[in-house]
Protein backbone atom coordinates (compact mmCIF):
# COMPACT_ATOMS: atom_id res chain seq x y z
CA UNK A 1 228.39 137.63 94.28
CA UNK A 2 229.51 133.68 94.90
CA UNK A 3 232.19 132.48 92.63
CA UNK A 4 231.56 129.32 90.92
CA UNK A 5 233.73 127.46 93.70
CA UNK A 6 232.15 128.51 96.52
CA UNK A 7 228.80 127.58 94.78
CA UNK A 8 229.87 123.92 94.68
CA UNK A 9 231.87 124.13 98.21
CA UNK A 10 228.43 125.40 99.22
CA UNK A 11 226.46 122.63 97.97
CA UNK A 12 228.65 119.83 98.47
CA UNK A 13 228.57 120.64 102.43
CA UNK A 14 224.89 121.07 102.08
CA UNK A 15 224.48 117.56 100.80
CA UNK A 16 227.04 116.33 103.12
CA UNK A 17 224.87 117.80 106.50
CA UNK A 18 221.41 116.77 103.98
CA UNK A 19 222.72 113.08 104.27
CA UNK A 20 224.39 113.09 107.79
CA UNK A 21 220.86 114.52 109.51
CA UNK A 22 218.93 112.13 107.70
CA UNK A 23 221.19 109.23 107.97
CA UNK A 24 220.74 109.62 111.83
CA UNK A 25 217.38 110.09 112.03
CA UNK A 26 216.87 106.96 110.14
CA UNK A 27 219.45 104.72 112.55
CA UNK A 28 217.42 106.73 115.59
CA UNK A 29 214.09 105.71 114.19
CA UNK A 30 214.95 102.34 113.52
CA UNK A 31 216.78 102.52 117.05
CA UNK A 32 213.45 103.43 118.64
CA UNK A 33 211.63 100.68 116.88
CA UNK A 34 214.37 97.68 117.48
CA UNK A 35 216.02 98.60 120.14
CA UNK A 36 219.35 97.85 118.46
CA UNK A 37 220.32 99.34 115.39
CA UNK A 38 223.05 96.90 113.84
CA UNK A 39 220.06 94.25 114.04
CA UNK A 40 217.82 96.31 112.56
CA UNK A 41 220.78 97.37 109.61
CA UNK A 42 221.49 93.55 109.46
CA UNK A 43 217.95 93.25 107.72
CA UNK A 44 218.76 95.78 105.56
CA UNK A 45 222.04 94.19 104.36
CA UNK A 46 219.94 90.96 103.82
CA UNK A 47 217.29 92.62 101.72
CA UNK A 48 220.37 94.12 99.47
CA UNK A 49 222.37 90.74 99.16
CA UNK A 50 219.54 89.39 98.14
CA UNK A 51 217.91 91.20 95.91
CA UNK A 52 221.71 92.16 94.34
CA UNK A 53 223.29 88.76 94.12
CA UNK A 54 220.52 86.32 93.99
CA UNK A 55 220.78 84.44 91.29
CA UNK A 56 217.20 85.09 90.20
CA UNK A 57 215.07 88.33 89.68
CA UNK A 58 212.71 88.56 92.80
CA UNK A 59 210.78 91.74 93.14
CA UNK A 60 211.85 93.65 96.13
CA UNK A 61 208.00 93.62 97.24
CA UNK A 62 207.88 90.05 97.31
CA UNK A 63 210.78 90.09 99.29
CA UNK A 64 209.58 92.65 101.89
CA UNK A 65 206.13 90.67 101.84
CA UNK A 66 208.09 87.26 103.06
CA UNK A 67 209.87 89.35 105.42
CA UNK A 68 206.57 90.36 107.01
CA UNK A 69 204.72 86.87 107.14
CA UNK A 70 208.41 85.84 108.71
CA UNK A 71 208.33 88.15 111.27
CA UNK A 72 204.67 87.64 112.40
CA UNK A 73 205.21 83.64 112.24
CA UNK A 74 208.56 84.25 114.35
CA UNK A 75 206.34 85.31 117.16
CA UNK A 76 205.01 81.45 118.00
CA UNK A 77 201.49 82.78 118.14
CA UNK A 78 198.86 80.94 115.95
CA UNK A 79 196.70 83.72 115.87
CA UNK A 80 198.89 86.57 114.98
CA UNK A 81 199.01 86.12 111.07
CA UNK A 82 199.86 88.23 107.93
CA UNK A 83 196.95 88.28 105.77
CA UNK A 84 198.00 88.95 102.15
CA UNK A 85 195.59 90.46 99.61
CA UNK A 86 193.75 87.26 99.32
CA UNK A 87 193.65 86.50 102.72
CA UNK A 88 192.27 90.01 103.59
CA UNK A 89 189.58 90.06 101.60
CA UNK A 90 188.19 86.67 102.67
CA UNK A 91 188.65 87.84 106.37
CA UNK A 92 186.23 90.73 105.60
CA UNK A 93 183.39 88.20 103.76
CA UNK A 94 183.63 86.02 106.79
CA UNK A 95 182.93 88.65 109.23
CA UNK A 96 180.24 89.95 107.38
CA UNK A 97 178.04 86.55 106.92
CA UNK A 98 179.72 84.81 104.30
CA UNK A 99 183.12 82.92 102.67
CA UNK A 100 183.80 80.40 100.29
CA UNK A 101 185.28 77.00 101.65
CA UNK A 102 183.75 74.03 103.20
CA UNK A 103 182.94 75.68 106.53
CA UNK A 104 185.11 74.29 109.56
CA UNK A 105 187.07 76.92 112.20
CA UNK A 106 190.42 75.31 112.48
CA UNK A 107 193.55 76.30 114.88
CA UNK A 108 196.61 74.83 116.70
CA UNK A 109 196.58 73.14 118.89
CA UNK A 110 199.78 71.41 120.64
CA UNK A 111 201.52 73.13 117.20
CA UNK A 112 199.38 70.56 115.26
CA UNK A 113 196.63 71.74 112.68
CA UNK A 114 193.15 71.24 114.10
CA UNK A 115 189.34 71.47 113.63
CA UNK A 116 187.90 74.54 116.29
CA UNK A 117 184.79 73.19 115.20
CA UNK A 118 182.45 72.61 112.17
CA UNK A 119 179.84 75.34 111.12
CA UNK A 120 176.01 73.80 110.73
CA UNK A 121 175.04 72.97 107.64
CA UNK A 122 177.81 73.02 105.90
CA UNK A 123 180.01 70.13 103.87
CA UNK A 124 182.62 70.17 106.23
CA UNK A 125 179.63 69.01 108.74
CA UNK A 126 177.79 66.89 106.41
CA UNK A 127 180.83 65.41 106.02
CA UNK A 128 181.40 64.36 109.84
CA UNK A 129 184.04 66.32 110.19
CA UNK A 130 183.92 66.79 114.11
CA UNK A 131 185.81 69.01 117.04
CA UNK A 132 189.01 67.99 117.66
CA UNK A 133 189.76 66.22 114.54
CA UNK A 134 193.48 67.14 113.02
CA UNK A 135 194.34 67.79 109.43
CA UNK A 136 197.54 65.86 108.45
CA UNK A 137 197.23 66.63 105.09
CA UNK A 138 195.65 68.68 102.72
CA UNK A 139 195.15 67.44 98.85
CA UNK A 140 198.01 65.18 99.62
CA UNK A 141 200.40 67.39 101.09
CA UNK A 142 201.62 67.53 104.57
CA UNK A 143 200.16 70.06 107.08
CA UNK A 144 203.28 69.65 109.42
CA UNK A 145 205.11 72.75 108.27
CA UNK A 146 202.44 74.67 106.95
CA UNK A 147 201.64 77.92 109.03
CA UNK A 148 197.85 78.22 109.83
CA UNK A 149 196.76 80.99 107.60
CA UNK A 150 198.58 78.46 104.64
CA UNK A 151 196.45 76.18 105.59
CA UNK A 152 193.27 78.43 106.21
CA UNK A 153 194.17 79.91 102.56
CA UNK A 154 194.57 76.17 101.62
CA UNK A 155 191.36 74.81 102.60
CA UNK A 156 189.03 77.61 101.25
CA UNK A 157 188.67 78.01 97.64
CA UNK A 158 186.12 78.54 94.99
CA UNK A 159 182.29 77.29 94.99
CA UNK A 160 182.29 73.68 93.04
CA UNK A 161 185.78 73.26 93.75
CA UNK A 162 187.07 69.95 95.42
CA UNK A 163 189.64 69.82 98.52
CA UNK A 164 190.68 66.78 99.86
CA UNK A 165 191.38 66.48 103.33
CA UNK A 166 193.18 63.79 105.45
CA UNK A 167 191.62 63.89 109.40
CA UNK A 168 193.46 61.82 112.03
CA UNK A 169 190.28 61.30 115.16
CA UNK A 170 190.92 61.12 118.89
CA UNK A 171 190.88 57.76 118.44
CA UNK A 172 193.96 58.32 116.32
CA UNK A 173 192.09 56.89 113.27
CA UNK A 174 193.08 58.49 109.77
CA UNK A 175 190.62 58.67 106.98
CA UNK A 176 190.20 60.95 103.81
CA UNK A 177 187.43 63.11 102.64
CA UNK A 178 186.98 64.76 99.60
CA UNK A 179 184.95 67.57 99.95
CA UNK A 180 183.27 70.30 97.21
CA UNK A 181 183.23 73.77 98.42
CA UNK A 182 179.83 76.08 99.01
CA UNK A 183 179.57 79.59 99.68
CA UNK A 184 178.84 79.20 103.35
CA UNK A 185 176.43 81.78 104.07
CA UNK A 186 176.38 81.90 107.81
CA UNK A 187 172.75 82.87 109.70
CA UNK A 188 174.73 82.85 113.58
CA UNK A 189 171.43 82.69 115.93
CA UNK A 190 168.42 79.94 115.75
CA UNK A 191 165.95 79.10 118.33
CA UNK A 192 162.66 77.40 119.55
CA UNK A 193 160.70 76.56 122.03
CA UNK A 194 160.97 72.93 124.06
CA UNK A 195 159.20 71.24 126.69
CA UNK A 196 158.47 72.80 129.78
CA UNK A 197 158.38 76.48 128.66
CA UNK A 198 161.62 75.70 128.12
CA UNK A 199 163.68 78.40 125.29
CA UNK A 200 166.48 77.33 123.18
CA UNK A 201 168.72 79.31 121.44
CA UNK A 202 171.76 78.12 119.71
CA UNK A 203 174.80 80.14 118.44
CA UNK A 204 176.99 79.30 115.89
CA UNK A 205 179.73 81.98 115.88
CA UNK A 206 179.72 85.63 116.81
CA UNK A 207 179.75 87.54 113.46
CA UNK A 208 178.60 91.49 113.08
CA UNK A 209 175.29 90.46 112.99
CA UNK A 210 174.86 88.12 116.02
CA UNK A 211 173.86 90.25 118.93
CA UNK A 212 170.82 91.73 116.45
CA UNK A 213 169.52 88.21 115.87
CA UNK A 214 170.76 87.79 119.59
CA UNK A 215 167.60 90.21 120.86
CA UNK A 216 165.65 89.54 118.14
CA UNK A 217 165.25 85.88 118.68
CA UNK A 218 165.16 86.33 122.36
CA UNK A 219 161.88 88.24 121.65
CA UNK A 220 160.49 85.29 119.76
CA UNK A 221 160.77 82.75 122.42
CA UNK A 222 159.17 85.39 124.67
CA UNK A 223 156.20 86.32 123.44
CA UNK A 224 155.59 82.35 122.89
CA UNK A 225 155.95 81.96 126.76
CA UNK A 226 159.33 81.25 127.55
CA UNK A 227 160.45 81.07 131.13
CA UNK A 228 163.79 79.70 131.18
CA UNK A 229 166.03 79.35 128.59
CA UNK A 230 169.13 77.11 127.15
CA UNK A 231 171.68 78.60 125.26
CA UNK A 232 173.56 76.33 122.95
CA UNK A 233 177.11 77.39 122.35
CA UNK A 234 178.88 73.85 122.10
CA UNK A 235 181.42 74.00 118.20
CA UNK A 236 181.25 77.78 118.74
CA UNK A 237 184.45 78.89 117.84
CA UNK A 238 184.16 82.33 118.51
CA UNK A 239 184.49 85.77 116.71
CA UNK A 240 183.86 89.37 117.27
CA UNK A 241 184.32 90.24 121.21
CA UNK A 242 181.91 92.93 120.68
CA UNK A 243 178.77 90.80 119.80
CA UNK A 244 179.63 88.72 122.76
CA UNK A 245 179.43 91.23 125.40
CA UNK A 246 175.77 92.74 122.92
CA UNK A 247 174.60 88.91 123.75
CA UNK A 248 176.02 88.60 127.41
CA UNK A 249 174.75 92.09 127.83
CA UNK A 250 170.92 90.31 127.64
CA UNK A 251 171.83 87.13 130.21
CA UNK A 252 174.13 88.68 132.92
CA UNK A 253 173.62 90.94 135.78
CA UNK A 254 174.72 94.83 136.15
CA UNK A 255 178.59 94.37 136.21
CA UNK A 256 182.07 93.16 134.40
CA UNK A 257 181.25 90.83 131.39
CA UNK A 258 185.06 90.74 130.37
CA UNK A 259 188.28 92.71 131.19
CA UNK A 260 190.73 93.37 127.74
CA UNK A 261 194.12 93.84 129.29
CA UNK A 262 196.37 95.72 126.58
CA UNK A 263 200.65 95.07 126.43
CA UNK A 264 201.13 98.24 129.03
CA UNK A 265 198.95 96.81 131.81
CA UNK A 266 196.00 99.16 131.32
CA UNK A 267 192.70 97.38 131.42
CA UNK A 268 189.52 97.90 129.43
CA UNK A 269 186.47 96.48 131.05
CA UNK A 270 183.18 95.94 129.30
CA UNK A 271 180.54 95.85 131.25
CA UNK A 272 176.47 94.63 131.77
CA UNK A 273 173.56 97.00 132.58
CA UNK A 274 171.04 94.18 133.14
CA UNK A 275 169.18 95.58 136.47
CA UNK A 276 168.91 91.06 137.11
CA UNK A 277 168.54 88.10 135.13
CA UNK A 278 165.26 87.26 134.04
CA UNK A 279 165.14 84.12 133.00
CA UNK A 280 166.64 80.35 134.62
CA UNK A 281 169.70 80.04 132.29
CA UNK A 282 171.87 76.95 131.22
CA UNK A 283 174.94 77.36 129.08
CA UNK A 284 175.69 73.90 126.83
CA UNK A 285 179.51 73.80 125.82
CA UNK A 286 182.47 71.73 124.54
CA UNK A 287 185.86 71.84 123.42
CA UNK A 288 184.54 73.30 120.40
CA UNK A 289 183.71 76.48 122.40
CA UNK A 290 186.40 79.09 121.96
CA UNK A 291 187.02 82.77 122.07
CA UNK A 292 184.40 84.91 122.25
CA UNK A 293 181.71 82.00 123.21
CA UNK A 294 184.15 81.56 126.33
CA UNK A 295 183.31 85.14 127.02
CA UNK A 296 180.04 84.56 127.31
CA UNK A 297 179.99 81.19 129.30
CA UNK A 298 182.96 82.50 131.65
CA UNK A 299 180.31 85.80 132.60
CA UNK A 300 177.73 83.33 133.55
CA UNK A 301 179.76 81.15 135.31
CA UNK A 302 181.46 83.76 136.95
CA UNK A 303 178.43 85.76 137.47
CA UNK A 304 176.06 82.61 138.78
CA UNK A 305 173.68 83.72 136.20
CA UNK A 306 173.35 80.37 134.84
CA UNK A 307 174.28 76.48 134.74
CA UNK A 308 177.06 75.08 132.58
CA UNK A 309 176.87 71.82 131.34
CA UNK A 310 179.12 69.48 129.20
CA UNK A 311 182.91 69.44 128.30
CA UNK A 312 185.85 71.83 128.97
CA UNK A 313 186.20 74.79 126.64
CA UNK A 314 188.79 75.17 123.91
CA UNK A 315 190.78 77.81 125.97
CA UNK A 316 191.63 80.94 123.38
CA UNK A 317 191.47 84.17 126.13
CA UNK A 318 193.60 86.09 123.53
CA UNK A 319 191.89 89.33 121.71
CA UNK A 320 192.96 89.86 117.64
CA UNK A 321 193.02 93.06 115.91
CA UNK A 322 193.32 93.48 111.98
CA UNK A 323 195.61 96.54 111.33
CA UNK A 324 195.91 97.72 107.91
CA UNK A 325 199.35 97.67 106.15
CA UNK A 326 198.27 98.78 102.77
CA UNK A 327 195.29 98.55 101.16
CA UNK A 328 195.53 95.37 100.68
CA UNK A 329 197.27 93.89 103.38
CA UNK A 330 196.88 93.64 107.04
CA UNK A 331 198.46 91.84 110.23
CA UNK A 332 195.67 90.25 112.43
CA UNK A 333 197.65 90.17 115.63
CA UNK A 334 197.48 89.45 119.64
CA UNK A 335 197.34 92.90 120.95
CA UNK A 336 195.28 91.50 124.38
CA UNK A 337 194.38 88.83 126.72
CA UNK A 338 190.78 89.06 128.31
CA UNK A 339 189.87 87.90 131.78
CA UNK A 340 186.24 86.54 133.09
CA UNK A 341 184.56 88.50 135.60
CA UNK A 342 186.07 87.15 138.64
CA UNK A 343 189.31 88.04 137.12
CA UNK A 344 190.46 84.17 135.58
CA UNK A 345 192.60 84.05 132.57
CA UNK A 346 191.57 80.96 130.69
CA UNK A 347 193.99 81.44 127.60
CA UNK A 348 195.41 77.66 127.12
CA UNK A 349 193.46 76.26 130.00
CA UNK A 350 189.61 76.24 129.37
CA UNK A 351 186.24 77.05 131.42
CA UNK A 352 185.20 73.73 133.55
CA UNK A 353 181.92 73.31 133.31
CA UNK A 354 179.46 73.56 136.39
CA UNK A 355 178.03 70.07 135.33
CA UNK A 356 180.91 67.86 133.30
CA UNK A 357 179.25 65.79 130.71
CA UNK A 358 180.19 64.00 128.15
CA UNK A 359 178.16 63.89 124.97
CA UNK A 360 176.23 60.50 124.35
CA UNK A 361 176.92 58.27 121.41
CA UNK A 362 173.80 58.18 120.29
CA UNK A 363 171.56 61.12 121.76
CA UNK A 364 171.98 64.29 122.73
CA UNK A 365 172.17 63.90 126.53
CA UNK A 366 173.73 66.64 127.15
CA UNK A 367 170.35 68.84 125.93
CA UNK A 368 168.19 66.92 127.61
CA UNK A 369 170.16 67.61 130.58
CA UNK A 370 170.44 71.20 129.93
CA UNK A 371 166.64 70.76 129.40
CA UNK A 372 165.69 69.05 133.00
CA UNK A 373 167.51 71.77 135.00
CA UNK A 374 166.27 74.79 133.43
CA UNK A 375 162.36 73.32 133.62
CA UNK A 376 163.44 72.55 137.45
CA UNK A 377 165.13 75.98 138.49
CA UNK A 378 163.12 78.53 140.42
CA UNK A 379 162.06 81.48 138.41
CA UNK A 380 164.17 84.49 138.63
């Protein structure tokens, strides 16, 4: 039998070697993931300092949730955000159909906050908020060093609720609005038929339901006679990549719609069946068109299934993924950058329209333009 010595000489070493395996498989993991250890140990030492000597009680989870919005803001990208509890959920409504706010898309641009575009029918529209505009402050306090899900969080807010907004125009005038908040229930697809046999179909955004109304519209205008068609995607500010290839899938002929190429290099290229295009097509856009509505108006372009008319695109050619943290939490981050057809790579740069027009004070030229060339192209 062991003495009672070599019982604790036993265990002591065994705790020693416990310790000194895991120890080094901790600096090796965190090695692998940093690349360099002492940086990686540095935030550790932070986190202690802090949470030891601080002169206030902070919860260590608060701390580690600052660290994570830190690190994803470090990056410089506007679209790579850490969406807290809050923010999560409201990601999920929007996606599905509906949110609560006032119902404008805002990014950066040039590191200043700024409206993507405003959605129909909604206050931020009936309140003339246009593309372009930038928020300088919101209810009185400056958007300057605010990051953009701050903002986004900022902005949205209970139904009946009031946010005040101050917009500075391209004219560089500044005004206030004061707007009360709606659940904005978002119906993406609406069309009709114009002059001429002449469809139109207008998209606001590209939510999960979009390429099913998509289709389903597109049916509609058929079987009333349509024989060319203009698609409206001017203040689209984009969405779900997926329901723009379902809609491009329906305009474009058999071939690339839009390449996703991934961090390593490897490319993943989604593609149209269409045997030919069946209808005359003209694509209206602006510099409220971003994202995934540049997907669809860089395949037609690309593919010369289709006219564009009106101003140069936003320029967002970056893909977003939401990756779960928790339950609760998520980071929506860059993990791509998608090229048109013909291989372009429009992120920060735009889609030049075929036809450059600027939109009328007073009347929608730009429609009626849209309007003239698809009555006057050849049938397909």
């Amino acid at each position: 039998m062991f003495n009672r010595r070599q019982v604790v000489v036993g265990a002591l070493a065994l705790v020693v070697a416990t310790f000194t395996v895991t120890a080094a498989g901790f600096l090796y993991f965190i090695h692998l993931i940093s690349g360099d250890a002492l940086t990686t140990m540095k935030f550790f030492r932070a986190l202690q300092i802090v949470h030891t000597r601080y002169v206030e009680d902070v919860p260590v989870n608060t701390l580690m949730e600052g660290a994570v919005r830190g690190m994803v803001r470090s990056m410089g990208d506007p679209h790579s955000i850490y969406l807290d509890g809050k923010m999560f959920r409201e990601l999920q409504v929007e996606t599905e159909g509906a949110f609560g706010g006032i119902g404008i898309v805002v990014g950066m641009k040039d590191n200043v906050l700024t409206v993507v575009s405003p959605i129909e029918g909604t206050p931020g529209e009936k309140a003339g908020i246009k593309s372009g505009d930038q928020i300088i402050k919101i209810d009185g306090e400056d958007t300057k060093n605010l990051a953009l899900d701050e903002a986004v969080a900022k902005i949205r807010g209970p139904k009946d609720s009031q946010v005040e907004l101050t917009l500075r125009n391209a004219k560089g005038e500044v005004r206030a609005v004061i707007l009360t908040r709606s659940t904005i229930q978002i119906k993406t697809v609406a069309g009709k038929m114009m002059r001429d046999d002449v469809g139109l179909i207008r998209i606001s955004m590209f939510n999960e339901h979009t390429g099913q109304e998509f289709a389903k519209k597109l049916g509609e205008l058929e079987a009333e006679g349509m024989k060319s068609l203009v698609l409206d995607l001017r203040d689209n500010p984009g969405g779900l990549l997926d329901q723009a290839v379902l809609v491009s899938r329906y305009l474009v002929p058999k071939g690339p719609v839009v390449s996703v190429v991934m961090k390593d290099g490897s490319k993943e290229v989604h593609s149209s069946n269409l045997e030919k295009a069946k209808y005359p097509l003209v694509v209206l856009v602006n510099q409220g068109s971003a994202s995934a509505s540049e997907i669809v108006a860089g395949a037609v372009q690309d593919t010369k299934a289709g006219t564009l008319i009106g101003t140069k695109t936003y320029g967002k050619g970056s893909v977003q993924t939401v990756i779960r943290l928790d339950s609760d939490t998520a980071i929506k981050l860059t993990i791509a950058k998608y090229l048109t057809p013909a291989g372009r790579a429009i992120n920060g740069i735009g889609i030049e329209p075929d036809v450059n027009l600027p939109l009328a004070e007073n009347y929608d030229n730009q429609l009626l333009e849209a309007i003239e060339i698809a009555a006057a192209a050849p049938p397909k």
